[in-house]
Structure formats: structure tokens, C-alpha cells
N, C-alpha and C. Protein backbone atom coordinates (compact mmCIF):
# COMPACT_ATOMS: atom_id res chain seq x y z
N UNK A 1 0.84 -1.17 0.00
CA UNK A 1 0.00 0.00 0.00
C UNK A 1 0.89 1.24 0.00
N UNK A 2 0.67 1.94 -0.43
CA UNK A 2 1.21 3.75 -0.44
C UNK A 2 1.30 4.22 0.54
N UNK A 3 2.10 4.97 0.92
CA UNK A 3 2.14 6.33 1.70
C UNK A 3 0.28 6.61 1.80
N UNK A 4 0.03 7.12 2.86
CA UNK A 4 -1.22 8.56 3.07
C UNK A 4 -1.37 9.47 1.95
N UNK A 5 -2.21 9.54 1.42
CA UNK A 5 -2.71 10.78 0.20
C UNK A 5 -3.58 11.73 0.97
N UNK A 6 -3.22 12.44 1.02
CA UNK A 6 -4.20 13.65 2.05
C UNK A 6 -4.60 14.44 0.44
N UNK A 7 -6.09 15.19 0.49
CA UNK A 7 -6.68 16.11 -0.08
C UNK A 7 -5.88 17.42 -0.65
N UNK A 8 -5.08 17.67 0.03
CA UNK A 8 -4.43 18.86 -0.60
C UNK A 8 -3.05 18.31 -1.05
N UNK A 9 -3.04 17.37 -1.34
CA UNK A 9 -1.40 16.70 -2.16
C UNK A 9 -2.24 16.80 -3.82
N UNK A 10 -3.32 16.40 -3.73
CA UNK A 10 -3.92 16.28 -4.82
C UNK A 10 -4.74 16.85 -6.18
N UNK A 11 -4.22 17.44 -7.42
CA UNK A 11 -4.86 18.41 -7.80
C UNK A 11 -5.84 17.97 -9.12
N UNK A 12 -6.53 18.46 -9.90
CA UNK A 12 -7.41 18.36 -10.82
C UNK A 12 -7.09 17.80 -12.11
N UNK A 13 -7.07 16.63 -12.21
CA UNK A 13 -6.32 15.92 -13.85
C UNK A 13 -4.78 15.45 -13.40
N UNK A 14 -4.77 15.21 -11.77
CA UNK A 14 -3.56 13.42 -11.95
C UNK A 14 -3.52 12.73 -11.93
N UNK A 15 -2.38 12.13 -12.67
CA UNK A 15 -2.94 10.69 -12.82
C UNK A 15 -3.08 9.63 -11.70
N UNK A 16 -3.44 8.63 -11.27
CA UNK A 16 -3.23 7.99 -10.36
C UNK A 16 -2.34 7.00 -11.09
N UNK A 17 -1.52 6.48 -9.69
CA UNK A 17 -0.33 5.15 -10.41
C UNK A 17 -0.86 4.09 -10.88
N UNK A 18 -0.83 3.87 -11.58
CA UNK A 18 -0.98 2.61 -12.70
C UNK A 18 -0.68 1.81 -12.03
N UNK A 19 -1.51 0.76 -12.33
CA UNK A 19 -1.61 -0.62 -11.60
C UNK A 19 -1.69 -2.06 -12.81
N UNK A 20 -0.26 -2.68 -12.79
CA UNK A 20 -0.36 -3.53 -14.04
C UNK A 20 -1.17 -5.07 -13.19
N UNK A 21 -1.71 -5.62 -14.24
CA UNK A 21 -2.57 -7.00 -13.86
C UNK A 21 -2.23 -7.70 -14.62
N UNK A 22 -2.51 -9.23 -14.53
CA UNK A 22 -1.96 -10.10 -15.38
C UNK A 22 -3.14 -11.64 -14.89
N UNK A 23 -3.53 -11.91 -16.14
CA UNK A 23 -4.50 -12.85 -15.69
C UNK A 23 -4.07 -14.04 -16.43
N UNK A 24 -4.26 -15.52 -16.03
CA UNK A 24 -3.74 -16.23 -16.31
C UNK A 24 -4.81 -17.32 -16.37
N UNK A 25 -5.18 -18.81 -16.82
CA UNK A 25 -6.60 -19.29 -16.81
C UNK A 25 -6.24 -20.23 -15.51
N UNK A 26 -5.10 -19.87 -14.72
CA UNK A 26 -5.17 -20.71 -13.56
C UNK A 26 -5.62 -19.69 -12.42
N UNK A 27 -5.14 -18.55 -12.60
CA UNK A 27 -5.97 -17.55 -12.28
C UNK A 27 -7.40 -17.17 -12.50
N UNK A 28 -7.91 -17.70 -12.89
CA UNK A 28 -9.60 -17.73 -13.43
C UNK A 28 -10.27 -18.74 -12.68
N UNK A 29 -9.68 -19.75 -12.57
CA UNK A 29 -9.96 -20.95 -11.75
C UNK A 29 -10.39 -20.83 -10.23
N UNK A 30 -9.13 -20.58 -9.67
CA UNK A 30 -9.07 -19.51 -8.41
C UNK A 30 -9.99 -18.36 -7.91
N UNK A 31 -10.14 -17.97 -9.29
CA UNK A 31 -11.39 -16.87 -8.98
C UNK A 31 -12.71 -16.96 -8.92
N UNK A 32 -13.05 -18.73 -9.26
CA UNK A 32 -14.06 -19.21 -10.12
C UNK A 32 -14.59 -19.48 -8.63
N UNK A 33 -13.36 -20.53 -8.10
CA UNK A 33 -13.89 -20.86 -6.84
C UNK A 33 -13.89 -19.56 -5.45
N UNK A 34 -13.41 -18.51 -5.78
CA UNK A 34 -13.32 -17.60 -4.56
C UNK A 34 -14.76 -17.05 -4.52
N UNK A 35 -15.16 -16.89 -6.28
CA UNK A 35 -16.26 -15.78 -5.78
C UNK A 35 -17.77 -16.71 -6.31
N UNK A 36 -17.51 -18.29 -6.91
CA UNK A 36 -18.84 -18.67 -6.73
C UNK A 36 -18.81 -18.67 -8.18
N UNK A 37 -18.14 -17.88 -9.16
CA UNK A 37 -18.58 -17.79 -10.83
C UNK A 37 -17.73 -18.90 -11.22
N UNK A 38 -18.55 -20.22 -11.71
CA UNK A 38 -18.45 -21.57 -12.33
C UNK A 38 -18.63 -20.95 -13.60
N UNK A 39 -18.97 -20.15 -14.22
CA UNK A 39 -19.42 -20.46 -15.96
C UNK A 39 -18.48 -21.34 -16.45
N UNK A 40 -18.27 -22.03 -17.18
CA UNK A 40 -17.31 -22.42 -18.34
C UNK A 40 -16.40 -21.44 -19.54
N UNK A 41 -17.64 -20.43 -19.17
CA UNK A 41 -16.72 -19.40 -20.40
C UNK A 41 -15.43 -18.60 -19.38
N UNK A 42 -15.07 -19.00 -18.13
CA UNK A 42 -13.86 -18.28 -17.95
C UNK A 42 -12.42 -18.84 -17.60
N UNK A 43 -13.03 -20.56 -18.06
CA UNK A 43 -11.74 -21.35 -17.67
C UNK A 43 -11.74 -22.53 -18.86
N UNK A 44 -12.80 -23.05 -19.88
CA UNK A 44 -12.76 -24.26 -20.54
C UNK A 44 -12.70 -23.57 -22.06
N UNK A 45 -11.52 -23.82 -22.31
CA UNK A 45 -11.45 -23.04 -24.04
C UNK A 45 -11.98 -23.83 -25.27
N UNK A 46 -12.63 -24.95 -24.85
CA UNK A 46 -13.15 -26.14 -25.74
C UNK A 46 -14.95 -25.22 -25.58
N UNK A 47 -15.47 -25.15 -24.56
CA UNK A 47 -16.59 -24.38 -24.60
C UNK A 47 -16.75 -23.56 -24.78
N UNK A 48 -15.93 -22.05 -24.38
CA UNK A 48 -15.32 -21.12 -24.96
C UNK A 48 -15.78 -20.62 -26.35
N UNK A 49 -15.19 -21.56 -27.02
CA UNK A 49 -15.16 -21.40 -28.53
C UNK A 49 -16.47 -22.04 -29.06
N UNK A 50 -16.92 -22.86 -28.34
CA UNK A 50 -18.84 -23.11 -28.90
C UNK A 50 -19.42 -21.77 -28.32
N UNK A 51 -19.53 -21.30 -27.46
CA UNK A 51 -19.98 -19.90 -27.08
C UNK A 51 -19.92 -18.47 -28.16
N UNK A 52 -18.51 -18.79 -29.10
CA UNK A 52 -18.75 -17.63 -29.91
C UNK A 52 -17.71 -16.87 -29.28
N UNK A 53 -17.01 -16.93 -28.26
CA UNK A 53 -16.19 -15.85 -27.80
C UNK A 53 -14.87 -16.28 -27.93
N UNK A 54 -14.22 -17.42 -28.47
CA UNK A 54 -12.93 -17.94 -28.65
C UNK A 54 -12.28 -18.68 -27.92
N UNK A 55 -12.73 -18.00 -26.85
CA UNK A 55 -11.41 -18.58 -25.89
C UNK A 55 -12.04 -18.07 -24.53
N UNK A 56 -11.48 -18.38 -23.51
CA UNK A 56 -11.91 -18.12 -22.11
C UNK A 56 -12.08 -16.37 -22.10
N UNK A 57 -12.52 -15.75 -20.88
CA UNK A 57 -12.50 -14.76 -21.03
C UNK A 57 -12.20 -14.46 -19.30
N UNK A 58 -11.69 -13.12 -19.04
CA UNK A 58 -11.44 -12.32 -17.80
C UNK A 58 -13.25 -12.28 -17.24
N UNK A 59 -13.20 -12.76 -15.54
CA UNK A 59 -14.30 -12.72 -14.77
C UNK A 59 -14.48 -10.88 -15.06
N UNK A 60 -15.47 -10.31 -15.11
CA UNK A 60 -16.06 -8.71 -15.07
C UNK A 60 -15.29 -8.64 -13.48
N UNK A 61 -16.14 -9.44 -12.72
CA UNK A 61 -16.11 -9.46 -11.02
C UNK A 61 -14.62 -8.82 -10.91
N UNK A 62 -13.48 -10.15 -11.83
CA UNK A 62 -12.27 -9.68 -11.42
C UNK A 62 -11.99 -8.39 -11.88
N UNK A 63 -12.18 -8.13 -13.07
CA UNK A 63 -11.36 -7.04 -13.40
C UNK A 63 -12.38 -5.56 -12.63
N UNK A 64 -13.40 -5.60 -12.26
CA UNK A 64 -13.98 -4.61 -10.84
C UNK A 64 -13.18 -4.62 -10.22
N UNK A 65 -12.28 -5.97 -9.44
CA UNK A 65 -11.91 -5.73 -8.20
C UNK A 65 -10.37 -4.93 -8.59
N UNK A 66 -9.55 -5.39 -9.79
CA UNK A 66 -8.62 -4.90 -10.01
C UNK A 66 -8.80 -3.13 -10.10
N UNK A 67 -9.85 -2.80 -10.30
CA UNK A 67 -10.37 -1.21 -10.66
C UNK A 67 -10.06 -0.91 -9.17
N UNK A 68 -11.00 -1.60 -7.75
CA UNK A 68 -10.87 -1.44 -6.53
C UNK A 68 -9.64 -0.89 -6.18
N UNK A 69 -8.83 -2.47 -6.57
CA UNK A 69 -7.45 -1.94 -5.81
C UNK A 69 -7.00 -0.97 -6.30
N UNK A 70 -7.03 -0.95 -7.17
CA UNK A 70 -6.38 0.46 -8.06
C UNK A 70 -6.44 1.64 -7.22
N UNK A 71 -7.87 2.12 -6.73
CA UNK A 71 -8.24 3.31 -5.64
C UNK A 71 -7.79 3.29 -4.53
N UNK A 72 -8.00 2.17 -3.54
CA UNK A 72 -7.41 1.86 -2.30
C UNK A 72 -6.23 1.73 -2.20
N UNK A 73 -4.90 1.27 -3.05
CA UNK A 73 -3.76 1.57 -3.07
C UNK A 73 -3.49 3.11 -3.10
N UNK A 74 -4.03 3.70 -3.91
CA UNK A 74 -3.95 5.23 -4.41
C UNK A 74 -4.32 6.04 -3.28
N UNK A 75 -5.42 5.48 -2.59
CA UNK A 75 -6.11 6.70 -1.28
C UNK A 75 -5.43 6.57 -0.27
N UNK A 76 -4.98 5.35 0.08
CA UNK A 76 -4.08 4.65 1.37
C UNK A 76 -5.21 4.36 2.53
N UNK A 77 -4.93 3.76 3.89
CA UNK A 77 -4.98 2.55 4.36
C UNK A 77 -6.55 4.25 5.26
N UNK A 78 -5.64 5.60 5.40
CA UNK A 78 -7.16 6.63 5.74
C UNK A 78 -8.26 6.89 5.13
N UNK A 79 -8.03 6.96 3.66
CA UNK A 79 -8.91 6.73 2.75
C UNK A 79 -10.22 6.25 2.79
N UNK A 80 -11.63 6.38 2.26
CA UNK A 80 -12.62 5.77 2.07
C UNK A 80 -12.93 5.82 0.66
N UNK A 81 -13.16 4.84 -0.04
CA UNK A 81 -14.05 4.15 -1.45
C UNK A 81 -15.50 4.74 -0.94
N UNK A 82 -15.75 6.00 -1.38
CA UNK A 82 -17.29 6.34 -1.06
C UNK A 82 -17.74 5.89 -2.34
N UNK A 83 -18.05 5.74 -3.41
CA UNK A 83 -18.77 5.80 -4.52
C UNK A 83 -17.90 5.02 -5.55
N UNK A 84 -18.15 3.95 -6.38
CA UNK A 84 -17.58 2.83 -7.29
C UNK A 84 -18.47 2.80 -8.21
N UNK A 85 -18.09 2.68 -9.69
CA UNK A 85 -18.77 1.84 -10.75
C UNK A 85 -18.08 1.30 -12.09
N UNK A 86 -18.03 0.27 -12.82
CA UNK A 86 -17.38 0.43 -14.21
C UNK A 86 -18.53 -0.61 -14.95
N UNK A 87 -18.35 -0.39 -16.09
CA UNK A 87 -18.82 -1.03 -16.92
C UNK A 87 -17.79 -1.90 -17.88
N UNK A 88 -18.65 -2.87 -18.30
CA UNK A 88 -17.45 -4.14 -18.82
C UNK A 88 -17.86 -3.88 -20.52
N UNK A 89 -16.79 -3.23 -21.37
CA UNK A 89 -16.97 -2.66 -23.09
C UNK A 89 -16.54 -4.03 -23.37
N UNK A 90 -15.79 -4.59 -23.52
CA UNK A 90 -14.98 -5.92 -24.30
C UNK A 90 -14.77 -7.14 -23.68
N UNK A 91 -14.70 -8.07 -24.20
CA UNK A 91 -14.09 -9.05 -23.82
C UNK A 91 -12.49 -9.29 -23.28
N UNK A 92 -11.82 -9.35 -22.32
CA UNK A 92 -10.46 -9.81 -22.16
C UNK A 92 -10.16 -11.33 -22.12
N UNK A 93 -8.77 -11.86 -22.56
CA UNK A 93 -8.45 -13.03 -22.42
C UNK A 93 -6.97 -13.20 -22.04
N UNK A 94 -7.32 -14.26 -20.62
CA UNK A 94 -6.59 -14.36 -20.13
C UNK A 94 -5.64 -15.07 -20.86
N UNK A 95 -3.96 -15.07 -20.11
CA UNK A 95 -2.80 -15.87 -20.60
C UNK A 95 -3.08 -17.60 -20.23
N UNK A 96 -2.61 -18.05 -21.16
CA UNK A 96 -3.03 -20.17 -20.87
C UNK A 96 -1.29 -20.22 -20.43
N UNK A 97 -0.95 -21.11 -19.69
CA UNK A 97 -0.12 -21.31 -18.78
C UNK A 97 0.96 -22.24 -19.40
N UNK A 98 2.06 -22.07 -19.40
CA UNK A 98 3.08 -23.28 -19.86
C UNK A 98 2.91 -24.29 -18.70
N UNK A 99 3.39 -23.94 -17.72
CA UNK A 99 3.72 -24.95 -17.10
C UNK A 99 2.67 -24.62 -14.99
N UNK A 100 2.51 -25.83 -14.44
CA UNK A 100 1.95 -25.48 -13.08
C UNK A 100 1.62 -24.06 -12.50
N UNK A 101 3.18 -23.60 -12.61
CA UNK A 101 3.49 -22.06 -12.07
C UNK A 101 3.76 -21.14 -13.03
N UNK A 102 4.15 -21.38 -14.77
CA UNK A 102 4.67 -20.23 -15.09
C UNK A 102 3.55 -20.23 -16.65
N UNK A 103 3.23 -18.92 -16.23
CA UNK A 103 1.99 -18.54 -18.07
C UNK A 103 2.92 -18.22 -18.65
N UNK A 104 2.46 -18.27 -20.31
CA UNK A 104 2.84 -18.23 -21.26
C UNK A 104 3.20 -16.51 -21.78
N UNK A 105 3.97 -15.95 -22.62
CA UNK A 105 3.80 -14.59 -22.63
C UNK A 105 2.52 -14.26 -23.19
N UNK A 106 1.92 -12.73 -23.16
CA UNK A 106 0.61 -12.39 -23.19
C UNK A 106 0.35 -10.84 -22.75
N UNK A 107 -1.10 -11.29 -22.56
CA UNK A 107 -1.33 -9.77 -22.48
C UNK A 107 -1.16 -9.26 -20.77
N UNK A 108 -1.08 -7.99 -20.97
CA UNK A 108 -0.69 -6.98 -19.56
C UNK A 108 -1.77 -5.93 -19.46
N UNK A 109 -2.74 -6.43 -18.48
CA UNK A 109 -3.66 -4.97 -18.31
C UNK A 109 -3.15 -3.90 -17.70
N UNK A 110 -3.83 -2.62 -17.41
CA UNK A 110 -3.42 -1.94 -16.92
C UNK A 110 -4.14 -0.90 -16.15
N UNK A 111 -4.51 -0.91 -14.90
CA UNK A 111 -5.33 -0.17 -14.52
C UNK A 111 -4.98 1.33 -14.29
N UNK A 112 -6.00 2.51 -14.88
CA UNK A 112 -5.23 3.40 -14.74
C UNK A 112 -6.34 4.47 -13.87
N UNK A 113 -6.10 5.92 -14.49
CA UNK A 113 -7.10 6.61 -13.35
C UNK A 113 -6.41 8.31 -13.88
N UNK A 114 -7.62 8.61 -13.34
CA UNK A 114 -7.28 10.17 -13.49
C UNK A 114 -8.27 11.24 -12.73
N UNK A 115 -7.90 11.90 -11.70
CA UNK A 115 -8.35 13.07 -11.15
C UNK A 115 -9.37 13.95 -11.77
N UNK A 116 -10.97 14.36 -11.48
CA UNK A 116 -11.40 14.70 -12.50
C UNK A 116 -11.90 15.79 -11.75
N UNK A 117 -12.22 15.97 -10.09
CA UNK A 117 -12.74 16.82 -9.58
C UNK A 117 -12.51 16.67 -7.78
N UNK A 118 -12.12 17.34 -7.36
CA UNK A 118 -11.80 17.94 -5.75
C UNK A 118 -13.09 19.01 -5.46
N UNK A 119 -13.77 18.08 -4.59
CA UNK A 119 -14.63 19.80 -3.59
C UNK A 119 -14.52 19.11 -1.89
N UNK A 120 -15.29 19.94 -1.55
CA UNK A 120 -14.83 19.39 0.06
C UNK A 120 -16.40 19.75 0.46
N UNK A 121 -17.38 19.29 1.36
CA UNK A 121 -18.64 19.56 1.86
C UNK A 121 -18.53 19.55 3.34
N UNK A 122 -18.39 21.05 4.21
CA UNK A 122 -17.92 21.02 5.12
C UNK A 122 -16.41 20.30 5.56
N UNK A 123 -16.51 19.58 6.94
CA UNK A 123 -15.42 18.80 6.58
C UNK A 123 -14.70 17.71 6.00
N UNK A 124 -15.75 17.55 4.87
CA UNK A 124 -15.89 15.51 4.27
C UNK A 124 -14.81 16.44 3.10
N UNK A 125 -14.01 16.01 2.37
CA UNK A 125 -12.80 16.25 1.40
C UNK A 125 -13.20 15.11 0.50
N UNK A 126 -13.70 15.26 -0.88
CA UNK A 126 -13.87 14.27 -1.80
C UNK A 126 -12.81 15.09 -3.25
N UNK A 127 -13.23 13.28 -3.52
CA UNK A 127 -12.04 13.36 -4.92
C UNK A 127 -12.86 12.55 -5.83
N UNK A 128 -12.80 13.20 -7.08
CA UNK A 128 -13.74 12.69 -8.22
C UNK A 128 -12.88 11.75 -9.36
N UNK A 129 -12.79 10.67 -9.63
CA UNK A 129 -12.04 10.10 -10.89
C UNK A 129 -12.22 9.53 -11.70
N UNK A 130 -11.92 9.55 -12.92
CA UNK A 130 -12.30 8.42 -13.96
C UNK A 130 -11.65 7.48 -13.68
N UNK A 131 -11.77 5.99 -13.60
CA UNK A 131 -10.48 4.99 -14.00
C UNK A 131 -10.79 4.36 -15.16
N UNK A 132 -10.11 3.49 -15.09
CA UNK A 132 -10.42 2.54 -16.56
C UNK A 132 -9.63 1.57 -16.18
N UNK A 133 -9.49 0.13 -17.33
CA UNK A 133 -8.76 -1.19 -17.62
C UNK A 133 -8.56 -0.94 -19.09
N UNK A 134 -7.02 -0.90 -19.19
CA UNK A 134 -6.65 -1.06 -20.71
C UNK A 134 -5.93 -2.64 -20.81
N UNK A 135 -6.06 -2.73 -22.36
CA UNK A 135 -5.31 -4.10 -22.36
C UNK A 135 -4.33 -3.69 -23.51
N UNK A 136 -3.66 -4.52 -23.56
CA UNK A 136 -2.11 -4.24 -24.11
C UNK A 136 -1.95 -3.58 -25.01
N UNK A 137 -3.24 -3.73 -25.92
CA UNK A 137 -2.92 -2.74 -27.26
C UNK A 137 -3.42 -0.73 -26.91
N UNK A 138 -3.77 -0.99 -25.57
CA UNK A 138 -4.22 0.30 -24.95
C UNK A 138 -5.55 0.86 -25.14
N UNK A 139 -6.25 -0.11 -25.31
CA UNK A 139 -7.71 -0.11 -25.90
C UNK A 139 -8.72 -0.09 -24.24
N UNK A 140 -9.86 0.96 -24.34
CA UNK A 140 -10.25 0.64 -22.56
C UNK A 140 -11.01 -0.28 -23.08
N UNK A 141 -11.07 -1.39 -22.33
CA UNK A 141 -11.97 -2.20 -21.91
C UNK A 141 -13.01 -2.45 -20.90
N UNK A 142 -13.22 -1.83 -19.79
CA UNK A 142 -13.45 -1.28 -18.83
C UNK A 142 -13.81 0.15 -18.11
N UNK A 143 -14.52 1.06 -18.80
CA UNK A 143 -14.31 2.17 -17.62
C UNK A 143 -15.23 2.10 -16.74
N UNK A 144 -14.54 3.64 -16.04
CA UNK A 144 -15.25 3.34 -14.39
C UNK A 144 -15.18 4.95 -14.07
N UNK A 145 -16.07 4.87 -12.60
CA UNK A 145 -15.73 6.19 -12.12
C UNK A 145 -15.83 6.04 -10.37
N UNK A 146 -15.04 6.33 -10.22
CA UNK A 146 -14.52 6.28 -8.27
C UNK A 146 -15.12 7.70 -7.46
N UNK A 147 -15.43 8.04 -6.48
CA UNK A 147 -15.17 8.89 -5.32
C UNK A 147 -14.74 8.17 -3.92
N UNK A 148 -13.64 9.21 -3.74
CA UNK A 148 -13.19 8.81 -2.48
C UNK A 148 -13.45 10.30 -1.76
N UNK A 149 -13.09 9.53 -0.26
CA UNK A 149 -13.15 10.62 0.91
C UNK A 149 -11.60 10.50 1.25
N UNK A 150 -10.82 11.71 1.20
CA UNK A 150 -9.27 11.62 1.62
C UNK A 150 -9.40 12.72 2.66
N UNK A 151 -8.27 12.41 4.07
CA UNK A 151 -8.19 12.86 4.90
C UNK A 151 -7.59 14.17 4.54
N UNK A 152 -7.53 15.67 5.37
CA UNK A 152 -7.08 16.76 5.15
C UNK A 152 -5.85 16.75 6.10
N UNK A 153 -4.77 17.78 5.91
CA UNK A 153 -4.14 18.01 6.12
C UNK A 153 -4.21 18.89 7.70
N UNK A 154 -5.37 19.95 7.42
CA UNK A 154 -6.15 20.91 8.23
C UNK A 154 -6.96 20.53 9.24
């Protein structure tokens, strides 16, 4: 996690740090069983491809949560996630694995973010942002829009 981001470190159109992801279909698996989503379309590339979509695809769920961390790294541990949303534009596909432990080369998401508005209501200090999920060719796949509550300085 980051350093503390206090409200007045922060100004109108920065970027937040980029957050690279990397999904893998053993990673899908894992996710299949953490959060309950069995489909077939995010781990069996034989069904996959009767579906029409090719090949396995990135859980939505996951790549939300990757948007999450993205903010909560960025706000730090004072921080509050007041307000979350993204919508899922594309399909992603994850990397298929050489071996137990090591995937194959592939694609690199990238979660990113940008400062869109600071006001403060009394003493609550909010921060307005776009984020997004790009995938390697830098295409969003994903946007979103965050508010947080960051602590003041004052």
C-alpha cells in the first residue's frame, strides 16, 4: 500500500499510479472458486469457442476488483471508497499457462485513473475520478468512475 494521500497533495487531472494486472486461466480458476462464478466461459477453451467468444474470457467481477485496488492503493490505508462503478466494453483473455506455475507470454492490463474533480462539503474532502482497464494494445476495456473521501491536512 502507499504512503497517506491527504486532499491537498492532490490536484485536478492526476494521474493515479498505474496498476499492471496479469490474468492467467489458472488464475480464473481460483477466482471461479473464490467468488462462486463456475461459468465455463472463464476457464474451458473447448466451450469457450462453442460460445462464440474464442477462448476463455477475464471474470467482469475480477477485473472490478482490479479497478478497486487500483483506488485503495492510491487513497491509502485513511482513505474511504465512497462511490464505485465500471462497466465491462470488451471481452479480455486471459494468458493459458506453460507450465503449473509459469503462463505463457501475453497480455498486460493496466489499470489506470485520473483526477477529474476535488470539492470538500464542510469537513468531508472528496475526490472525483475516472479509471479505466486497458489491455495491451491500450484499448479501454473497462471504464469506471470512483469517489473517495481523503483525509485533510487541516
Amino acid at each position: 500500500m502507499a504512503k497517506q494521500l491527504y486532499w491537498e497533495d492532490v490536484k485536478e487531472s492526476d494521474e493515479i499510479t498505474p496498476l499492471p494486472k496479469i490474468a492467467t486461466t489458472r488464475m480464473l480458476v481460483k477466482w471461479a472458486g473464490a467468488s462462486g462464478d463456475f461459468n465455463p466461459l472463464h476457464y474451458d477453451g473447448t466451450f469457450a469457442a462453442t460460445q462464440g467468444v474464442g477462448k476463455p474470457i477475464v471474470h467482469g467481477a475480477l477485473k472490478r476488483q482490479w479497478l478497486i485496488q487500483l483506488m485503495t492503493d492510491w487513497m491509502g490505508k485513511e482513505g474511504i471508497l465512497k462511490k464505485f462503478s465500471c462497466r465491462y466494453r470488451a471481452m479480455d483473455h486471459p494468458r493459458a499457462m506453460k507450465t503449473m506455475f509459469e503462463e505463457t507470454d501475453g497480455e498486460t492490463w493496466w489499470c489506470k485513473g485520473k483526477v477529474t474533480k476535488k470539492h470538500a462539503e464542510g469537513d468531508v474532502h472528496y475526490v472525483d475520478c475516472d479509471i479505466w482497464l486497458e489491455n495491451g494494445k491500450g484499448e479501454v476495456t473497462t471504464p469506471g468512475s470512483a469517489t473517495v473521501i481523503l483525509p485533510s491536512k487541516g
